[in-house]
N, C-alpha and C. Protein backbone atom coordinates (compact mmCIF):
# COMPACT_ATOMS: atom_id res chain seq x y z
N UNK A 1 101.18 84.74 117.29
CA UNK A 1 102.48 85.37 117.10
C UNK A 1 102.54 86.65 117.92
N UNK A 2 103.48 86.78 118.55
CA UNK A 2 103.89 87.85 119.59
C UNK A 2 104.44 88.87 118.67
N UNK A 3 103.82 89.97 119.11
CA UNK A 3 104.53 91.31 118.24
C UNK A 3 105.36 92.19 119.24
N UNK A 4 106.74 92.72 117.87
CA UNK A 4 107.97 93.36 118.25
C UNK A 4 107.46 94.50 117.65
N UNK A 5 108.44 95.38 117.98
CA UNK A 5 108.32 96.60 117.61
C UNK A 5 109.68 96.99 117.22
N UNK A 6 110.21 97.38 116.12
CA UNK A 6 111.80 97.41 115.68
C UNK A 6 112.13 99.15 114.79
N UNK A 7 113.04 99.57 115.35
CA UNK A 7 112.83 101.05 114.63
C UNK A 7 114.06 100.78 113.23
N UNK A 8 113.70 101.36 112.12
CA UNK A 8 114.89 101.14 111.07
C UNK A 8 114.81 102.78 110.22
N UNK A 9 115.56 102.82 109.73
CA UNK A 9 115.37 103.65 108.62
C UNK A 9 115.83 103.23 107.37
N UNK A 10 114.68 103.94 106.33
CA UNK A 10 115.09 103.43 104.89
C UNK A 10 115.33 104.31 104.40
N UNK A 11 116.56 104.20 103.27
CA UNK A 11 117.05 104.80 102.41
C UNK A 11 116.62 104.85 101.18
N UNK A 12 115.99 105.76 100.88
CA UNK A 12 115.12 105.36 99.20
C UNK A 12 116.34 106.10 98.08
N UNK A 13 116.80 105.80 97.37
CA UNK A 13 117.19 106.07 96.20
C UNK A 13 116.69 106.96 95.64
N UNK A 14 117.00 107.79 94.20
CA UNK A 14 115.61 108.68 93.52
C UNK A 14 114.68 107.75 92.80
N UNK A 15 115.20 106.66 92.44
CA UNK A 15 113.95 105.85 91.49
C UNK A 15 113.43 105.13 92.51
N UNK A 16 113.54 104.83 93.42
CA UNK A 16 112.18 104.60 94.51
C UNK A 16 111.58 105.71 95.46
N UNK A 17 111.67 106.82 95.00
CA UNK A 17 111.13 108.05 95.80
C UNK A 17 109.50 107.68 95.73
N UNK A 18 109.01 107.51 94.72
CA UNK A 18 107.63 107.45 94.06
C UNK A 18 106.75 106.35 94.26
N UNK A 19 107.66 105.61 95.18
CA UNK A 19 107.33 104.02 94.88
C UNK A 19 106.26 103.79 96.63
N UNK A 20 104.87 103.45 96.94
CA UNK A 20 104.58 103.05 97.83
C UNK A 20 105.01 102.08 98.93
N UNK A 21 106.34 102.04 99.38
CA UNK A 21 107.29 101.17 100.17
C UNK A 21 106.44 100.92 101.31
N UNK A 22 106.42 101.99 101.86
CA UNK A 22 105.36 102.03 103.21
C UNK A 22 104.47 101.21 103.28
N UNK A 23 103.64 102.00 102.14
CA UNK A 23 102.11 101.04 102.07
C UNK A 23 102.05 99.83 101.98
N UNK A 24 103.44 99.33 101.18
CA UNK A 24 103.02 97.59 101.02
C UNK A 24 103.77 97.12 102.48
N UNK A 25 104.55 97.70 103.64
CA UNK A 25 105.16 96.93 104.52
C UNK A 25 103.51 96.92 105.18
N UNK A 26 102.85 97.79 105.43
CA UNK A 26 101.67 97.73 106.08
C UNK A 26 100.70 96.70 105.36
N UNK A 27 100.58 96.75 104.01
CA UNK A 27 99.44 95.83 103.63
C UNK A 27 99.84 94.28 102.94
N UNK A 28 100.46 94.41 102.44
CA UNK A 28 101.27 93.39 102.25
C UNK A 28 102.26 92.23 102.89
N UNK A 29 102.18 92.90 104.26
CA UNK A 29 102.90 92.32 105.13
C UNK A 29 102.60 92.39 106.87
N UNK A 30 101.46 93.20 106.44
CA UNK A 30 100.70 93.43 107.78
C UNK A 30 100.71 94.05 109.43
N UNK A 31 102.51 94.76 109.14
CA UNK A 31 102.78 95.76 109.57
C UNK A 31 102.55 97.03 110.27
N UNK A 32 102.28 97.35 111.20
CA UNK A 32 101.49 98.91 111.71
C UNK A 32 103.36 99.71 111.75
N UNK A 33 102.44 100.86 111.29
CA UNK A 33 104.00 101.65 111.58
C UNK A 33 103.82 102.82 111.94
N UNK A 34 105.06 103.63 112.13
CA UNK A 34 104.58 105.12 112.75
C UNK A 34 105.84 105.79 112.26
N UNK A 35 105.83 107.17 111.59
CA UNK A 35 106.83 107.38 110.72
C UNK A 35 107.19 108.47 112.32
N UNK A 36 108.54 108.37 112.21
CA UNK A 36 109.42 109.13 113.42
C UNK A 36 110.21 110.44 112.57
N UNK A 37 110.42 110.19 111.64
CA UNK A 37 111.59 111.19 110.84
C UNK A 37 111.43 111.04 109.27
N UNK A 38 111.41 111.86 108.44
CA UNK A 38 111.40 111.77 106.84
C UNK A 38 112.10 112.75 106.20
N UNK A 39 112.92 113.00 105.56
CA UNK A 39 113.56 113.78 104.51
C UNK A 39 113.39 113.02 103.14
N UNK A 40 112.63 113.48 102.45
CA UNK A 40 112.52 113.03 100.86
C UNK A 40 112.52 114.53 100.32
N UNK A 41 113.20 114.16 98.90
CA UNK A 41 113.30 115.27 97.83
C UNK A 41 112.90 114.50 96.71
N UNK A 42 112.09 114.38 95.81
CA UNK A 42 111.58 113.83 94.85
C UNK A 42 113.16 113.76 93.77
N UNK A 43 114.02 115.18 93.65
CA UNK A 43 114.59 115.42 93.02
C UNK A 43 116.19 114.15 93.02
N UNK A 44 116.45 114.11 94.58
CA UNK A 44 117.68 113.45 94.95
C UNK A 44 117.67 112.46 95.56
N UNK A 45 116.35 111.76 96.25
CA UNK A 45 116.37 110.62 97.00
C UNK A 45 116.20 110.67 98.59
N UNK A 46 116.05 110.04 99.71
CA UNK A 46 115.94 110.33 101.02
C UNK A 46 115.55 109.51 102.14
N UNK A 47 114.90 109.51 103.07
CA UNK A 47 115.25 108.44 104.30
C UNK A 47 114.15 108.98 105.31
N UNK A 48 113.55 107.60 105.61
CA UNK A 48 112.23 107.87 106.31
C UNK A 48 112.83 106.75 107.81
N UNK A 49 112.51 107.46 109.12
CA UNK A 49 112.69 106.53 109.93
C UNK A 49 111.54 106.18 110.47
N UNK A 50 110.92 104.79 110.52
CA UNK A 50 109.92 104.36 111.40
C UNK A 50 110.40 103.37 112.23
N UNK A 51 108.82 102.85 113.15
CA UNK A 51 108.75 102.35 114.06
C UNK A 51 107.88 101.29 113.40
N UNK A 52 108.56 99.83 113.11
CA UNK A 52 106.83 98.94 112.86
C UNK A 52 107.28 98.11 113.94
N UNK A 53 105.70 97.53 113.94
CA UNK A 53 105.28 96.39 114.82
C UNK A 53 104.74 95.87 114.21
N UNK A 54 105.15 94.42 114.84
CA UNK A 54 104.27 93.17 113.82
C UNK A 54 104.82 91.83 114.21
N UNK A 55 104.86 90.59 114.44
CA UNK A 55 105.26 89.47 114.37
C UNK A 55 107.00 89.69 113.68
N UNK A 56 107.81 89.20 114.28
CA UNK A 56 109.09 89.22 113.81
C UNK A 56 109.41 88.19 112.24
N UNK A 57 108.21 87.00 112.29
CA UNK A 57 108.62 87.27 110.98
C UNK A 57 108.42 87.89 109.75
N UNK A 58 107.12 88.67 109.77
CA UNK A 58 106.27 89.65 108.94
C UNK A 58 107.61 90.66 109.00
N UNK A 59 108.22 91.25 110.20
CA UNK A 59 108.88 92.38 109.80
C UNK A 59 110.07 91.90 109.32
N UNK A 60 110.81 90.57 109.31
CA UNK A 60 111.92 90.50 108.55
C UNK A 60 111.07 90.71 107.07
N UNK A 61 110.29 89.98 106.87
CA UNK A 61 110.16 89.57 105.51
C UNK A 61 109.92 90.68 105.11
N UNK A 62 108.81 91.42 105.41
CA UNK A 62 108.87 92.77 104.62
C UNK A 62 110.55 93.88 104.75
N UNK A 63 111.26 93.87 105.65
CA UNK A 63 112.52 94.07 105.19
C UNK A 63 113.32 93.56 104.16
N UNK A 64 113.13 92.75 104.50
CA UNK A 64 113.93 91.87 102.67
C UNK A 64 113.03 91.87 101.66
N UNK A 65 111.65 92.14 101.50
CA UNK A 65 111.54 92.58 100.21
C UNK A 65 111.68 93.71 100.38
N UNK A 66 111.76 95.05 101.07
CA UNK A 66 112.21 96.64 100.53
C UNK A 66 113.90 96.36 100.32
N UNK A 67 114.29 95.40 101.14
CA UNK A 67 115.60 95.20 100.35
C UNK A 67 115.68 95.33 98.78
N UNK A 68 115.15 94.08 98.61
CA UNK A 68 114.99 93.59 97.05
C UNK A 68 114.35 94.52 96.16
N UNK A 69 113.55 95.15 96.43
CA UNK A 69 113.19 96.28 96.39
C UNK A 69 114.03 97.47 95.76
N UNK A 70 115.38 97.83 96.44
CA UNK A 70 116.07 98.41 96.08
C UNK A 70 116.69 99.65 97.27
N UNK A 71 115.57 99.52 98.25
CA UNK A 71 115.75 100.33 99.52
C UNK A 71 116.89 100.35 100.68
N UNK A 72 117.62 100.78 100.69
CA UNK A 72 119.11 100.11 102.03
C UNK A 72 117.94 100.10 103.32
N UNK A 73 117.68 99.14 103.94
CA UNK A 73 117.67 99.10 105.85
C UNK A 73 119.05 99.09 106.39
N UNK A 74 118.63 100.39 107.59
CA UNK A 74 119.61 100.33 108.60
C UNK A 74 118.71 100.13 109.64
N UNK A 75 119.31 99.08 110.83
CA UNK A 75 118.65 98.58 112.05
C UNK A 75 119.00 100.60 113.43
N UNK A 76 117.87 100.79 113.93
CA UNK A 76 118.10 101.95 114.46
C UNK A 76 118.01 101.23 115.77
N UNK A 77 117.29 100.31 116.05
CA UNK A 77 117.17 99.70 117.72
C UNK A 77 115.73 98.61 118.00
N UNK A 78 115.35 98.72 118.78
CA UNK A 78 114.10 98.03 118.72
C UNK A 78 113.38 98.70 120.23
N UNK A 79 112.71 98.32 120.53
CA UNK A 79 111.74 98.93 121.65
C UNK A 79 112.08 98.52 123.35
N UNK A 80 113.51 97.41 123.24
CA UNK A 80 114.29 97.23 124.54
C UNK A 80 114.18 95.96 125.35
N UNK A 81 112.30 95.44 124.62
CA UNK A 81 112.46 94.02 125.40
C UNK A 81 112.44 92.70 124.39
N UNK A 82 113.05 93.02 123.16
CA UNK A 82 113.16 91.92 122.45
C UNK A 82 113.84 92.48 121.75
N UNK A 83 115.35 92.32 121.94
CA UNK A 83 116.40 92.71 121.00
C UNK A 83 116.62 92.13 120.25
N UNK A 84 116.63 92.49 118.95
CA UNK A 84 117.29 91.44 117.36
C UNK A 84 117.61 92.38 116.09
N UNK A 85 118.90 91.31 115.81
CA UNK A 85 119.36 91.93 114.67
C UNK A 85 118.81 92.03 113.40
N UNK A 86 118.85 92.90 112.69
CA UNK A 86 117.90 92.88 111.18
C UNK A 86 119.28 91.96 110.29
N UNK A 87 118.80 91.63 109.52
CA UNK A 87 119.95 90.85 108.43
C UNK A 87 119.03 90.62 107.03
């Protein structure tokens, strides 16, 4: 499997502030990532932008479970030579 590299940011809610999101896109789904931007407030909720790479279908799937999850993805771009939409 050929690996993409796709930038998104997640929106955590306050009841998933606490919650290891990250950790399971990396271990659970086998993911490398690299955090670009973070604003969290434990108090109000907040938004981390990374960069993962991984096989395109590892990174949908771990997108749809932080979906399910409870997390909003927004698609920020991807790395320029394999463009695709998140859904």
């Amino acid at each position: 499997m050929e690996a993409e590299t796709v930038r998104v940011q997640l929106h955590f809610p306050l009841e998933r502030v606490g919650k290891p999101v990250i950790w399971h896109l990396a271990h659970d789904f086998g993911l490398k990532f690299s955090i670009r931007r973070a604003n969290i407030d434990p108090n109000v909720g907040g938004f981390t932008e990374l960069e993962l790479t991984g096989p395109r279908e590892r990174i949908a799937a771990g997108l749809a479970w932080a979906r399910e999850s409870g997390v909003e993805v927004s698609a920020l771009g991807s790395d320029g030579a394999h463009e695709w939409i998140l859904r």
